[in-house]
PDB file of N, CA and C in Angstrom:
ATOM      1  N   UNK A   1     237.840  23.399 376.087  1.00  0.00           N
ATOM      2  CA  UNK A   1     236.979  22.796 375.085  1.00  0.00           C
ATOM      3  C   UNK A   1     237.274  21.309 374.929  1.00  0.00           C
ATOM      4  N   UNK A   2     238.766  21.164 374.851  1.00  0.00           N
ATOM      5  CA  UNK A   2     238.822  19.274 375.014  1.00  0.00           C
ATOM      6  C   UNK A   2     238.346  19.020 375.863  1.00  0.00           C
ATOM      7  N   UNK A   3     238.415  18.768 377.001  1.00  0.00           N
ATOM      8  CA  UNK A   3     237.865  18.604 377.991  1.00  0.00           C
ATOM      9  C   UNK A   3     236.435  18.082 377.694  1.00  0.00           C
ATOM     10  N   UNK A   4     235.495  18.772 376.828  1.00  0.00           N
ATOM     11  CA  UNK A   4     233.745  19.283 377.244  1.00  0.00           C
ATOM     12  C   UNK A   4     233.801  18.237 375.942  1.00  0.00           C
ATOM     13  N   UNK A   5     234.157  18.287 374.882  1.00  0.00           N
ATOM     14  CA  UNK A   5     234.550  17.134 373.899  1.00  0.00           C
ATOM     15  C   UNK A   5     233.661  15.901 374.189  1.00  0.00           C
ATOM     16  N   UNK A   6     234.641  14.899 375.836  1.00  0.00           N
ATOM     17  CA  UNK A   6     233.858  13.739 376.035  1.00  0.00           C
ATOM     18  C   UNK A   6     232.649  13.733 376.327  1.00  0.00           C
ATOM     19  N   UNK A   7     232.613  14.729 377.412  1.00  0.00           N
ATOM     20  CA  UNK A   7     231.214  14.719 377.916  1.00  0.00           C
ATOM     21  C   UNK A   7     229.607  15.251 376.581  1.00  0.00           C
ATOM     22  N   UNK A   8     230.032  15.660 376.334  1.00  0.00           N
ATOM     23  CA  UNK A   8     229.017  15.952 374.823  1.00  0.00           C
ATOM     24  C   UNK A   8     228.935  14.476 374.597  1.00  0.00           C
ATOM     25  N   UNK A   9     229.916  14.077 374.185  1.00  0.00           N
ATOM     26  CA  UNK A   9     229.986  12.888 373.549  1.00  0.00           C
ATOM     27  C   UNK A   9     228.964  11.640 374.265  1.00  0.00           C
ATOM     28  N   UNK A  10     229.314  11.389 375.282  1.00  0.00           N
ATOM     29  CA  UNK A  10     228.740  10.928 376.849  1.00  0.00           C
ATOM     30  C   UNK A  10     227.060  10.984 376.623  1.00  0.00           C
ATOM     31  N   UNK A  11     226.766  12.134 376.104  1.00  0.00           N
ATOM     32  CA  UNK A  11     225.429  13.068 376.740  1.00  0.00           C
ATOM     33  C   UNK A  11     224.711  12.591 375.588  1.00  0.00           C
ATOM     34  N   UNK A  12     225.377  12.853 374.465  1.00  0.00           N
ATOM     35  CA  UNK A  12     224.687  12.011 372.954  1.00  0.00           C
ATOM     36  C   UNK A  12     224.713  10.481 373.055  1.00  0.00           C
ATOM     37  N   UNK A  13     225.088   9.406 373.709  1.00  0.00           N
ATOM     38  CA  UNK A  13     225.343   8.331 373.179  1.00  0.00           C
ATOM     39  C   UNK A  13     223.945   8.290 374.256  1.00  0.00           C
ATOM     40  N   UNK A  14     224.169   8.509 375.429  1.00  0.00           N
ATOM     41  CA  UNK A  14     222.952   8.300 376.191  1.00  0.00           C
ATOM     42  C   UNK A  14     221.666   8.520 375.850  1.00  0.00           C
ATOM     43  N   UNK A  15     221.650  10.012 375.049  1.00  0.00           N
ATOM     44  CA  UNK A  15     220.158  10.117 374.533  1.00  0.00           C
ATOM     45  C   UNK A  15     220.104   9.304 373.352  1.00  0.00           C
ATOM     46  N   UNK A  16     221.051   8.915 372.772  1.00  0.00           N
ATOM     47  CA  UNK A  16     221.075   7.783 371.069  1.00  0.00           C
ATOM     48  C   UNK A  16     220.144   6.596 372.032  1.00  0.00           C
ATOM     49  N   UNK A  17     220.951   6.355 372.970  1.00  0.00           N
ATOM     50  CA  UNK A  17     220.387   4.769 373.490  1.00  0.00           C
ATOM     51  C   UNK A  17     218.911   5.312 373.915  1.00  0.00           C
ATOM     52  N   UNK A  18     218.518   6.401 374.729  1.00  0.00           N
ATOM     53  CA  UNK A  18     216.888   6.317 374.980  1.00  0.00           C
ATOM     54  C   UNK A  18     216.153   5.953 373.685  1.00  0.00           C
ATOM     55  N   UNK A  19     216.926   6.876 372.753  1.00  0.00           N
ATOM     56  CA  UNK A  19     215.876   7.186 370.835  1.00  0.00           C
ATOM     57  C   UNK A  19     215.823   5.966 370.551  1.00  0.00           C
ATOM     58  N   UNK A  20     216.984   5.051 370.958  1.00  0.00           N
ATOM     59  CA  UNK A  20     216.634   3.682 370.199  1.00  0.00           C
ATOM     60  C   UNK A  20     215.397   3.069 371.045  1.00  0.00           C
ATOM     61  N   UNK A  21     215.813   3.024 372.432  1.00  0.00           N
ATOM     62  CA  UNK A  21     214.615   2.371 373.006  1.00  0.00           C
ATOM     63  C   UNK A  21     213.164   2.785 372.696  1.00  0.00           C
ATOM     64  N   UNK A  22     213.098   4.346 372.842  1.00  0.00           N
ATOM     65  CA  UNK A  22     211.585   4.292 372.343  1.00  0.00           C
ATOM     66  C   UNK A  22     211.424   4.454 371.021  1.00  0.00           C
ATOM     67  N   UNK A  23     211.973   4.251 369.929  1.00  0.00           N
ATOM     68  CA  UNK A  23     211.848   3.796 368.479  1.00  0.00           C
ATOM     69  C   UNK A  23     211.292   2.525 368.601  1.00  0.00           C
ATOM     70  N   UNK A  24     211.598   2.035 368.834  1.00  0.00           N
ATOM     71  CA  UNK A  24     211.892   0.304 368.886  1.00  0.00           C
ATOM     72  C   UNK A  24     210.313   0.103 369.707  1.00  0.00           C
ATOM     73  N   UNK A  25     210.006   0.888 370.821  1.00  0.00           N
ATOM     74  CA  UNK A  25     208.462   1.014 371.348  1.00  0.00           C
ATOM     75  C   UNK A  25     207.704   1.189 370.313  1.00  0.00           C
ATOM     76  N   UNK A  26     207.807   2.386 369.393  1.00  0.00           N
ATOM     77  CA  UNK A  26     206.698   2.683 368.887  1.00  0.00           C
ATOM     78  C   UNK A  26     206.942   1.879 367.216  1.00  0.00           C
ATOM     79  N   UNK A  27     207.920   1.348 367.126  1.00  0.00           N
ATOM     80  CA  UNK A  27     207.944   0.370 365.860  1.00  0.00           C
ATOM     81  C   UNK A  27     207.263  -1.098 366.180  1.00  0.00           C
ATOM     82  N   UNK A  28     207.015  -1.142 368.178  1.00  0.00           N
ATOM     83  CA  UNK A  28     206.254  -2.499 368.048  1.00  0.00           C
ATOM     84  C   UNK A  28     204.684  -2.414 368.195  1.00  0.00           C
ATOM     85  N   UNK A  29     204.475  -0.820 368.678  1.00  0.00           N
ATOM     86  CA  UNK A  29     203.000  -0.379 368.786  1.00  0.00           C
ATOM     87  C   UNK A  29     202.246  -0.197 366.972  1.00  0.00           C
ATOM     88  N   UNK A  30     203.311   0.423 366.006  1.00  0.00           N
ATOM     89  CA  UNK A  30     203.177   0.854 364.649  1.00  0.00           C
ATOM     90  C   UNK A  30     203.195  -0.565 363.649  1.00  0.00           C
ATOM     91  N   UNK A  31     203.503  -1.213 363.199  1.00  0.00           N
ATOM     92  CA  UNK A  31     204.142  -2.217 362.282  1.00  0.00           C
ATOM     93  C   UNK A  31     204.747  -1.760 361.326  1.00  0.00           C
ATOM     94  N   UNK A  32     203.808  -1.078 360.741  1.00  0.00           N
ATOM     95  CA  UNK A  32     204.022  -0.630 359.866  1.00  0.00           C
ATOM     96  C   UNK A  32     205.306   0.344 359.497  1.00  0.00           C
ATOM     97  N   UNK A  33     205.988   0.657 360.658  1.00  0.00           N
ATOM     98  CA  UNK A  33     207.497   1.024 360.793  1.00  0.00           C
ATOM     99  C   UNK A  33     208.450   0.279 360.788  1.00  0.00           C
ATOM    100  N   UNK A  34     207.425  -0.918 361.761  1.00  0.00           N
ATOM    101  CA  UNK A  34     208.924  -1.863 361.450  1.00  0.00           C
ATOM    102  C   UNK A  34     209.279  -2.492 360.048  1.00  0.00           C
ATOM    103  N   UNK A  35     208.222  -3.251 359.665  1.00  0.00           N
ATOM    104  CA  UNK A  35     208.153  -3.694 358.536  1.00  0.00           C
ATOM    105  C   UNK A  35     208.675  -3.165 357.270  1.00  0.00           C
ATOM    106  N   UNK A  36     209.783  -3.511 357.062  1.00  0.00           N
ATOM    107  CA  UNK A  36     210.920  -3.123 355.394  1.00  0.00           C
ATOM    108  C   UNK A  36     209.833  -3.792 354.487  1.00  0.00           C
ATOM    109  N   UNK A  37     209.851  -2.610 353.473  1.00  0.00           N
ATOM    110  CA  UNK A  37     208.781  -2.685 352.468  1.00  0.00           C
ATOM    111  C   UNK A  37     209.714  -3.214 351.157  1.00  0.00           C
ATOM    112  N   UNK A  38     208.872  -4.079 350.160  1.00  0.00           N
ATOM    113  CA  UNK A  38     210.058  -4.332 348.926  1.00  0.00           C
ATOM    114  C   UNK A  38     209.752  -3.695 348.007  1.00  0.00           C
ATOM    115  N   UNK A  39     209.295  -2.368 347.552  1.00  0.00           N
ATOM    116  CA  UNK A  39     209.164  -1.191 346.633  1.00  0.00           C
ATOM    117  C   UNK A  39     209.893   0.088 347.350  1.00  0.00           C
ATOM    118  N   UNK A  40     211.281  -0.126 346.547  1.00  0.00           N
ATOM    119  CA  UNK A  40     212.221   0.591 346.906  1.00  0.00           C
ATOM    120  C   UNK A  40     212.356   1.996 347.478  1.00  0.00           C
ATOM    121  N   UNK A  41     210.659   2.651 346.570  1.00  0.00           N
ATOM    122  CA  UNK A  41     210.756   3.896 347.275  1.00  0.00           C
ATOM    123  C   UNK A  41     210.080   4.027 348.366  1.00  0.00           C
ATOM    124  N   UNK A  42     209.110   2.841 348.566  1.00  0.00           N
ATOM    125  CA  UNK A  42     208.495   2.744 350.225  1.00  0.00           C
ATOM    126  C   UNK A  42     209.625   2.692 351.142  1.00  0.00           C
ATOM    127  N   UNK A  43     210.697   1.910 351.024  1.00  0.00           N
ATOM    128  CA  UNK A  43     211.366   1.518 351.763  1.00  0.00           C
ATOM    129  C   UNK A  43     212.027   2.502 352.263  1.00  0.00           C
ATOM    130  N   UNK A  44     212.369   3.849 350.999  1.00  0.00           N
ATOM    131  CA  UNK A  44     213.374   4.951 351.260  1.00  0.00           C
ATOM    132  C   UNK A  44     212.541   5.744 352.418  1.00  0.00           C
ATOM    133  N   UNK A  45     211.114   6.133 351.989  1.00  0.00           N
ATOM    134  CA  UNK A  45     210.123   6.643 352.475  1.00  0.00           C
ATOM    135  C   UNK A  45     210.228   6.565 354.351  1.00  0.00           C
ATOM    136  N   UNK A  46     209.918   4.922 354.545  1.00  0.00           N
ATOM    137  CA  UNK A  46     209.903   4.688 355.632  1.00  0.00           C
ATOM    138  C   UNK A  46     211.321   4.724 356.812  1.00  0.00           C
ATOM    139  N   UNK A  47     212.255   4.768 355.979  1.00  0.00           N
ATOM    140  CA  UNK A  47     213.418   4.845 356.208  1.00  0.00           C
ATOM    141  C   UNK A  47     213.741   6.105 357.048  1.00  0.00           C
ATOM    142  N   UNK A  48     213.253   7.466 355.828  1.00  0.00           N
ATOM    143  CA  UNK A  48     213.110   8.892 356.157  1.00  0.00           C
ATOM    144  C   UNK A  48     212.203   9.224 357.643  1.00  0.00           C
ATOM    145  N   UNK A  49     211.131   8.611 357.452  1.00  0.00           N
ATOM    146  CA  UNK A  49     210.002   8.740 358.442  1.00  0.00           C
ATOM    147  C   UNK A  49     211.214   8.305 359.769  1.00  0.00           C
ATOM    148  N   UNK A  50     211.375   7.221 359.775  1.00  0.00           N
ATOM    149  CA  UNK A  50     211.863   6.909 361.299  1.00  0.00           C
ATOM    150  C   UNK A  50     213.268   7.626 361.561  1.00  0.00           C
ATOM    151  N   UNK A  51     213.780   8.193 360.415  1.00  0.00           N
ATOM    152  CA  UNK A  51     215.046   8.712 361.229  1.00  0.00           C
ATOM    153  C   UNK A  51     214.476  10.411 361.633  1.00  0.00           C
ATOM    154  N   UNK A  52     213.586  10.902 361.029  1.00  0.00           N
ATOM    155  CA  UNK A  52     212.672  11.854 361.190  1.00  0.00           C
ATOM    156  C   UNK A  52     212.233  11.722 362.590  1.00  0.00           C
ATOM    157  N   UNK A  53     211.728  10.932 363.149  1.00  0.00           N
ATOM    158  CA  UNK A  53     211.124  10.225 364.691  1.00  0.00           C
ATOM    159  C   UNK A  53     212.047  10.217 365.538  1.00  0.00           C
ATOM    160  N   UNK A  54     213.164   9.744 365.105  1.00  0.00           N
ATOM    161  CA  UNK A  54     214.057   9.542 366.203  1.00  0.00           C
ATOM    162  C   UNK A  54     215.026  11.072 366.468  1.00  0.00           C
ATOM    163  N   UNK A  55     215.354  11.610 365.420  1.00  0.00           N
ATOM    164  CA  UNK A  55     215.415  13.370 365.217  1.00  0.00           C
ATOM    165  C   UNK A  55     214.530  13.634 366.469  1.00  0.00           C
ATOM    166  N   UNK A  56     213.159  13.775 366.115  1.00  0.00           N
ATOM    167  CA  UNK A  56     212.155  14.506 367.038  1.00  0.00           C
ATOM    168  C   UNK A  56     212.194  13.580 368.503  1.00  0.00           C
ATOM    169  N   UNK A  57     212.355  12.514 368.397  1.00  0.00           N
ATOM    170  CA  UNK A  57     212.301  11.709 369.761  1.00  0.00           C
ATOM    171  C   UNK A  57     213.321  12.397 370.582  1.00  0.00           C
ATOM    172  N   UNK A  58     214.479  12.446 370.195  1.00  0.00           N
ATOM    173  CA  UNK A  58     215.719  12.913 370.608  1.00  0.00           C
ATOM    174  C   UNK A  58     215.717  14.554 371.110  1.00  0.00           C
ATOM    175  N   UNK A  59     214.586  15.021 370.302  1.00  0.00           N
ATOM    176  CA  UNK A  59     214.608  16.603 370.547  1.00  0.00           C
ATOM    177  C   UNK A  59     213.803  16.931 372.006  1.00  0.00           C
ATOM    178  N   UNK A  60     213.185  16.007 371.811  1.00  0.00           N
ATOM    179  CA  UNK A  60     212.110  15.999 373.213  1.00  0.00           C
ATOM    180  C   UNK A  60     212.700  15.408 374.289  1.00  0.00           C
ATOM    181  N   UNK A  61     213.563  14.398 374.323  1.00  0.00           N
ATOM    182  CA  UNK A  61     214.097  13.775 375.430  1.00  0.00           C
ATOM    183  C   UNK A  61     215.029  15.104 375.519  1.00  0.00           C
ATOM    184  N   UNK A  62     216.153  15.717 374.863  1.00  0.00           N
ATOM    185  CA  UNK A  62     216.941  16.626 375.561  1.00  0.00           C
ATOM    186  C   UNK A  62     215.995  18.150 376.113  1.00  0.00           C
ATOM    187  N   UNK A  63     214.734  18.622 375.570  1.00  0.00           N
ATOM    188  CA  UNK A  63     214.620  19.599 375.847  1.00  0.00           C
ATOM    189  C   UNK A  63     213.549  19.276 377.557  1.00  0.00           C
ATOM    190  N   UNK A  64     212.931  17.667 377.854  1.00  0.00           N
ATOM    191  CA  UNK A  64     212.222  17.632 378.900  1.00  0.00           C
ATOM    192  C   UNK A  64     213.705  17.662 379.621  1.00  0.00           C
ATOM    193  N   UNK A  65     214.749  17.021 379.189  1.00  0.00           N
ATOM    194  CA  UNK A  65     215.583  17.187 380.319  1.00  0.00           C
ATOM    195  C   UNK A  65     216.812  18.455 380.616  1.00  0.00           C
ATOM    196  N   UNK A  66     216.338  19.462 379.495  1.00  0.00           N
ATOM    197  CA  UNK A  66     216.841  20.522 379.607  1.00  0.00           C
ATOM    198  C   UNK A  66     218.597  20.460 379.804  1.00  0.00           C
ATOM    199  N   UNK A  67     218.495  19.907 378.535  1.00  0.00           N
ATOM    200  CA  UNK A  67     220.040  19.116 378.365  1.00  0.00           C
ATOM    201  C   UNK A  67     220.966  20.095 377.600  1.00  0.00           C
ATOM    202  N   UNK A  68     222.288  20.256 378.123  1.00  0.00           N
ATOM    203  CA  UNK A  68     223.098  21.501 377.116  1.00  0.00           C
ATOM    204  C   UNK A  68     224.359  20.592 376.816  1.00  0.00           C
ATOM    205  N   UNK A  69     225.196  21.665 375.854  1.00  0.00           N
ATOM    206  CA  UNK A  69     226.388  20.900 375.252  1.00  0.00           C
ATOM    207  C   UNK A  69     227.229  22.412 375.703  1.00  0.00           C
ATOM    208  N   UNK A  70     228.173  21.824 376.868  1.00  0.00           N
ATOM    209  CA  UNK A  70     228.899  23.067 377.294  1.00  0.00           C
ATOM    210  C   UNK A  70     228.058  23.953 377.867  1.00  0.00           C
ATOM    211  N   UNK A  71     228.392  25.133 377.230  1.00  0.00           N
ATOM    212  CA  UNK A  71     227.771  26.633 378.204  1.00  0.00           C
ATOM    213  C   UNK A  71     226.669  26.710 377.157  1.00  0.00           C
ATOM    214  N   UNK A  72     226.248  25.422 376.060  1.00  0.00           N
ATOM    215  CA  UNK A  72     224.975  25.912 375.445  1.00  0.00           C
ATOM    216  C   UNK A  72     223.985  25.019 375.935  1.00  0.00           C
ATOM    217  N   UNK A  73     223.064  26.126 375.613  1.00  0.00           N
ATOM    218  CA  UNK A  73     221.530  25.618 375.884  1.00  0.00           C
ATOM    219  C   UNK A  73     220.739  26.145 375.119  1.00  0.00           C
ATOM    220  N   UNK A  74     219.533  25.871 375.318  1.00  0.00           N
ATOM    221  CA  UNK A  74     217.860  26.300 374.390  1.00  0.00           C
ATOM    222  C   UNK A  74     217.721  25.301 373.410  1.00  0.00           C
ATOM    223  N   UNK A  75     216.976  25.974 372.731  1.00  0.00           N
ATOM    224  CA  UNK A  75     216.047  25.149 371.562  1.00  0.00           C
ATOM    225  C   UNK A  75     217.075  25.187 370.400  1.00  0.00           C
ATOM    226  N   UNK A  76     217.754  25.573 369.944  1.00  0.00           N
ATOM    227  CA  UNK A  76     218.771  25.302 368.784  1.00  0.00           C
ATOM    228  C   UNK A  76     219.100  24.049 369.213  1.00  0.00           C
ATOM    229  N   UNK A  77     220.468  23.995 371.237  1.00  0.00           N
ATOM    230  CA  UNK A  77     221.046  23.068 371.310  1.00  0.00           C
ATOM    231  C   UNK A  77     219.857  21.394 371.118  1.00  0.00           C
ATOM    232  N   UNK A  78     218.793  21.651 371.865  1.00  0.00           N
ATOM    233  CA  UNK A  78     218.002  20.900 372.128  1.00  0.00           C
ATOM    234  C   UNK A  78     217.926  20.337 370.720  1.00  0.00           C
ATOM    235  N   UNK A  79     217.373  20.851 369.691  1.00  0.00           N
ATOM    236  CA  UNK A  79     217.345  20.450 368.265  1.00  0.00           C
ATOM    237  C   UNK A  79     218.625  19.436 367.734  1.00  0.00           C
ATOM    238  N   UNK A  80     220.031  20.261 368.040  1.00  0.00           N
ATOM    239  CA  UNK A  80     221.125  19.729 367.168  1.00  0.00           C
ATOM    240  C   UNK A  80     221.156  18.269 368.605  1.00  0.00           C
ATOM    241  N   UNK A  81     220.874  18.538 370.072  1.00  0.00           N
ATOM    242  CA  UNK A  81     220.904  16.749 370.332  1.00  0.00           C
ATOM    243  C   UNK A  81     220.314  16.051 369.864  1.00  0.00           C
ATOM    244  N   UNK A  82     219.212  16.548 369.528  1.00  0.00           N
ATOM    245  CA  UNK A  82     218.189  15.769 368.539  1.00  0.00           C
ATOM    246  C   UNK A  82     218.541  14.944 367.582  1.00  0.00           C
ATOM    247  N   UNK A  83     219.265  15.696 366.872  1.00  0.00           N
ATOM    248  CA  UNK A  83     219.905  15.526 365.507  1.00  0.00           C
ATOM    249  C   UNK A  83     220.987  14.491 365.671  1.00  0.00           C
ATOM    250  N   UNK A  84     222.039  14.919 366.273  1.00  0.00           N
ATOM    251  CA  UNK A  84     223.212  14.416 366.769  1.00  0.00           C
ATOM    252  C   UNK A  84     222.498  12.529 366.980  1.00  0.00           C
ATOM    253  N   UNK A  85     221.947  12.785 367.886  1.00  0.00           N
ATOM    254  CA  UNK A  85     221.423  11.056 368.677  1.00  0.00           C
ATOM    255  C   UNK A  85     220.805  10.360 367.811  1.00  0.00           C
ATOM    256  N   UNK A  86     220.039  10.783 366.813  1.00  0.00           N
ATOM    257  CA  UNK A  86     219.714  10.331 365.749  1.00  0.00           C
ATOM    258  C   UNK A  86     220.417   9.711 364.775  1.00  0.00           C
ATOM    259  N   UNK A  87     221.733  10.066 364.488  1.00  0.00           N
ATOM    260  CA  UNK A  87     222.399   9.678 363.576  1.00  0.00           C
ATOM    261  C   UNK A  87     222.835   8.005 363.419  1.00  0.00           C
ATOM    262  N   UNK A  88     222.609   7.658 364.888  1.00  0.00           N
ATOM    263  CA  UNK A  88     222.813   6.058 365.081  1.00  0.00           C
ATOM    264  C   UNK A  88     224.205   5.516 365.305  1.00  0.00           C
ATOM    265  N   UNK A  89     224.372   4.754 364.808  1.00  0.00           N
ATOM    266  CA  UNK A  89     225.722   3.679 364.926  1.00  0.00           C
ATOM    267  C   UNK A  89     227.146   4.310 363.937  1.00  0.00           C
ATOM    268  N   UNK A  90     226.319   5.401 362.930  1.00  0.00           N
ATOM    269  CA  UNK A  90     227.515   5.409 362.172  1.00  0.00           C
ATOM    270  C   UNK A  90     227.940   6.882 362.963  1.00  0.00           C
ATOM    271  N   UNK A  91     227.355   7.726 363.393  1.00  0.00           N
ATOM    272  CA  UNK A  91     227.642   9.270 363.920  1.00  0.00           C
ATOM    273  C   UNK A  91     228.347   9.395 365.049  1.00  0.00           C
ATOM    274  N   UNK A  92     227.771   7.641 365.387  1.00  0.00           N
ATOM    275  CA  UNK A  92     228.536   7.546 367.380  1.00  0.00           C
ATOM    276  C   UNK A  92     230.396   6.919 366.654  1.00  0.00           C
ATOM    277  N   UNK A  93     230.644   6.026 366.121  1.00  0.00           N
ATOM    278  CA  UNK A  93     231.524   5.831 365.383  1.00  0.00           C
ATOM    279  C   UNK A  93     232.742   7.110 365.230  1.00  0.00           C
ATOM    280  N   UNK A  94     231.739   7.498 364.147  1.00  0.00           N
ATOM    281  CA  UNK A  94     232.558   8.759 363.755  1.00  0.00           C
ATOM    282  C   UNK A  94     233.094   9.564 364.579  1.00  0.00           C
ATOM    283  N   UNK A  95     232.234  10.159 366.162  1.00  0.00           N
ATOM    284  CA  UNK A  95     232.826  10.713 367.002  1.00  0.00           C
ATOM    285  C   UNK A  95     233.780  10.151 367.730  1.00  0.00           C
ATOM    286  N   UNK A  96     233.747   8.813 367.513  1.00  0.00           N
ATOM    287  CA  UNK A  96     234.375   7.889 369.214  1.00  0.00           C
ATOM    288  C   UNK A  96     236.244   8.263 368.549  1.00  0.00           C
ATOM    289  N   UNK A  97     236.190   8.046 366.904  1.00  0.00           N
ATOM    290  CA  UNK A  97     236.958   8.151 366.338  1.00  0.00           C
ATOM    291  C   UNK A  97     237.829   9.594 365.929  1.00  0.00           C
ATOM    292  N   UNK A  98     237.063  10.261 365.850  1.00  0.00           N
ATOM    293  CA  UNK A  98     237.240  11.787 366.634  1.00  0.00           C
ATOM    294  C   UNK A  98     238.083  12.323 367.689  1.00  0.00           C
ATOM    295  N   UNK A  99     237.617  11.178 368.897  1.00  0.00           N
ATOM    296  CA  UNK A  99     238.065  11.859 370.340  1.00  0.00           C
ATOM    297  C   UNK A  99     239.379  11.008 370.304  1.00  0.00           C
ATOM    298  N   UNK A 100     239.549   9.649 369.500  1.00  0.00           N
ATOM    299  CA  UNK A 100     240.352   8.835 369.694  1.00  0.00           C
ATOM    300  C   UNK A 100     241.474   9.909 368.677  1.00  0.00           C
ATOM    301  N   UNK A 101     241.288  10.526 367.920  1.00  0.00           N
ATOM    302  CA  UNK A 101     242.513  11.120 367.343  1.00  0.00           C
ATOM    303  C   UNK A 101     243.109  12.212 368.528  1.00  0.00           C
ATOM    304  N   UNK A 102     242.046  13.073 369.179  1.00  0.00           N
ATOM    305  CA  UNK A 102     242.360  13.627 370.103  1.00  0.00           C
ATOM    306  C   UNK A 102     243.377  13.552 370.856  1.00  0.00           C
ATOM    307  N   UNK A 103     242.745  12.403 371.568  1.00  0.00           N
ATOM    308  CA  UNK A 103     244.050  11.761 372.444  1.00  0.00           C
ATOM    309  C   UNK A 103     245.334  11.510 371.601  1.00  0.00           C
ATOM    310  N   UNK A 104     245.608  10.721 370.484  1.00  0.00           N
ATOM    311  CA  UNK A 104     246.717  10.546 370.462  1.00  0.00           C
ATOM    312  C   UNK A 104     247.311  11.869 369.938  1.00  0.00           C
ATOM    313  N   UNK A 105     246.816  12.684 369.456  1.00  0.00           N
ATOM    314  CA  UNK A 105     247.727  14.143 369.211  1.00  0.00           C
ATOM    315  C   UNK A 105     247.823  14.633 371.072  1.00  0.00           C
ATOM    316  N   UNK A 106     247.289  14.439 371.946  1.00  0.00           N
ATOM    317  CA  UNK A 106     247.355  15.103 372.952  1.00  0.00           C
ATOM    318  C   UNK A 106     248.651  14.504 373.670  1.00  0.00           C
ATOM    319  N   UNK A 107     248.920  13.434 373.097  1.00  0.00           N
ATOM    320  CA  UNK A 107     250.140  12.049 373.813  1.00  0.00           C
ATOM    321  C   UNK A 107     251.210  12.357 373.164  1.00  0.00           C
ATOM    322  N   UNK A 108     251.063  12.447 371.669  1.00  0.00           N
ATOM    323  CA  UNK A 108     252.319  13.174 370.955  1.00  0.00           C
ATOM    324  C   UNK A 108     253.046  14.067 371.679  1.00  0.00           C
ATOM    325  N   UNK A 109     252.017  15.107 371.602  1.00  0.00           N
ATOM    326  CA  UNK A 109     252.205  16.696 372.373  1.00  0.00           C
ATOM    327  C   UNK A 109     252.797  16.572 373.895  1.00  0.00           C
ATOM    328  N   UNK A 110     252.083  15.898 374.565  1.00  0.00           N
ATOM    329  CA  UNK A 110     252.873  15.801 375.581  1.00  0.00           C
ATOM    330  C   UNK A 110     254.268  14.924 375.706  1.00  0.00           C
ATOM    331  N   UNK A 111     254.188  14.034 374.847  1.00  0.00           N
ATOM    332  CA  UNK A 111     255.600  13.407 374.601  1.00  0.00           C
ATOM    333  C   UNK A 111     256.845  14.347 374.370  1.00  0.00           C
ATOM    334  N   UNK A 112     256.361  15.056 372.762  1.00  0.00           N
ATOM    335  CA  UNK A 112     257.260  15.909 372.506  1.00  0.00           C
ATOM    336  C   UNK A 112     257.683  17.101 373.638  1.00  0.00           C
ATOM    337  N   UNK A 113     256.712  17.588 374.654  1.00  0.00           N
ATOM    338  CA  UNK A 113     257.097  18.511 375.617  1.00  0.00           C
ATOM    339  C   UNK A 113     258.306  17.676 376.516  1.00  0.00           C
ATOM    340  N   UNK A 114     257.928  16.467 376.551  1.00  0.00           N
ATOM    341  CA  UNK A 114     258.886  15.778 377.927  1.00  0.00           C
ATOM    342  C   UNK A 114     260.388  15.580 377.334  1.00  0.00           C
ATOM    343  N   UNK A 115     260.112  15.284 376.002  1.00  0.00           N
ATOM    344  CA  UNK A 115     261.507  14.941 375.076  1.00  0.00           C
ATOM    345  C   UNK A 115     262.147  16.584 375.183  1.00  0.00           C
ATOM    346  N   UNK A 116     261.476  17.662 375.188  1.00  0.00           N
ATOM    347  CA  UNK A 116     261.983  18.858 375.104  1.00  0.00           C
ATOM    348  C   UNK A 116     263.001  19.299 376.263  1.00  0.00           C
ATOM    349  N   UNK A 117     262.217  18.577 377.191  1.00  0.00           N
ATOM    350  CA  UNK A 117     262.511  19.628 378.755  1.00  0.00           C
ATOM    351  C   UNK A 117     264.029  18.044 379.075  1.00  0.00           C
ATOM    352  N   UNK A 118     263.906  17.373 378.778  1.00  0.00           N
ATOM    353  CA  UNK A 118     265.265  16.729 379.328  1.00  0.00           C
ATOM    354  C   UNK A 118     266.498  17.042 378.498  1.00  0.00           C
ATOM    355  N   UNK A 119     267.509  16.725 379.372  1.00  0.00           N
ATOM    356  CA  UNK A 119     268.730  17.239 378.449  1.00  0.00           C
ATOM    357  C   UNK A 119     269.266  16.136 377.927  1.00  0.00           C
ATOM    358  N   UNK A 120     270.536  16.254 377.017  1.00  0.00           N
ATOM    359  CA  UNK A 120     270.776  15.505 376.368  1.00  0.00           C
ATOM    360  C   UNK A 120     272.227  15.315 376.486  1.00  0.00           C
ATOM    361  N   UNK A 121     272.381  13.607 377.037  1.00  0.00           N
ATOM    362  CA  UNK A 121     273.373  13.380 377.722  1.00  0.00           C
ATOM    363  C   UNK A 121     274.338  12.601 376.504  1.00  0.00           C
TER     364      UNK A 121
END
């Protein structure tokens, strides 16, 4: 399972970067997406809408490419890449920071094995 960890990881940042690119398409075809509104609840509104888009953008890029996480697949996984790639700058963060704890418990661990197995002179 560590192992499959990065590559998930890998597999989401890639579909994050397509969602942004075609967000960013259809926010220059739309305006009206791009454009931050100054009535606070438009703004929340539109806010919802595009992370909603990029959710569904994301769901469609993994299921045309019939994309899995590990030994999963179908329409659940397809959904949660969806989800996952969507989250943006703060979700990719959060994971990178994730795998980075990984490793250093995995460096500990193997430290402490090497400190184990030598003797003590």
């Amino acid at each position: 399972m560590e192992q499959s960890i990065p590559s998930a990881l890998t597999l989401v940042i890639a579909v994050s970067v397509a969602v942004e690119r075609v967000t960013e398409i259809l926010k220059q075809m739309f305006p009206v997406l791009a454009k931050e509104q100054i009535d606070e609840t438009k703004e929340q509104w539109r806010r919802a809408a595009l992370q909603m888009l990029a959710a569904v953008i994301g769901t469609v890029i993994a299921w045309f490419g019939n994309l899995s996480l590990g030994s999963h697949s179908g329409t659940s996984t397809y959904v949660l890449i969806g989800l996952m790639s969507s989250g943006g700058s703060g979700f990719l963060n959060h994971a990178l920071d994730a795998v980075r704890a990984l490793k250093v418990t995995q460096e500990a661990t193997a430290k402490e094995a090497v400190a184990k197995t030598k003797p003590i002179t």
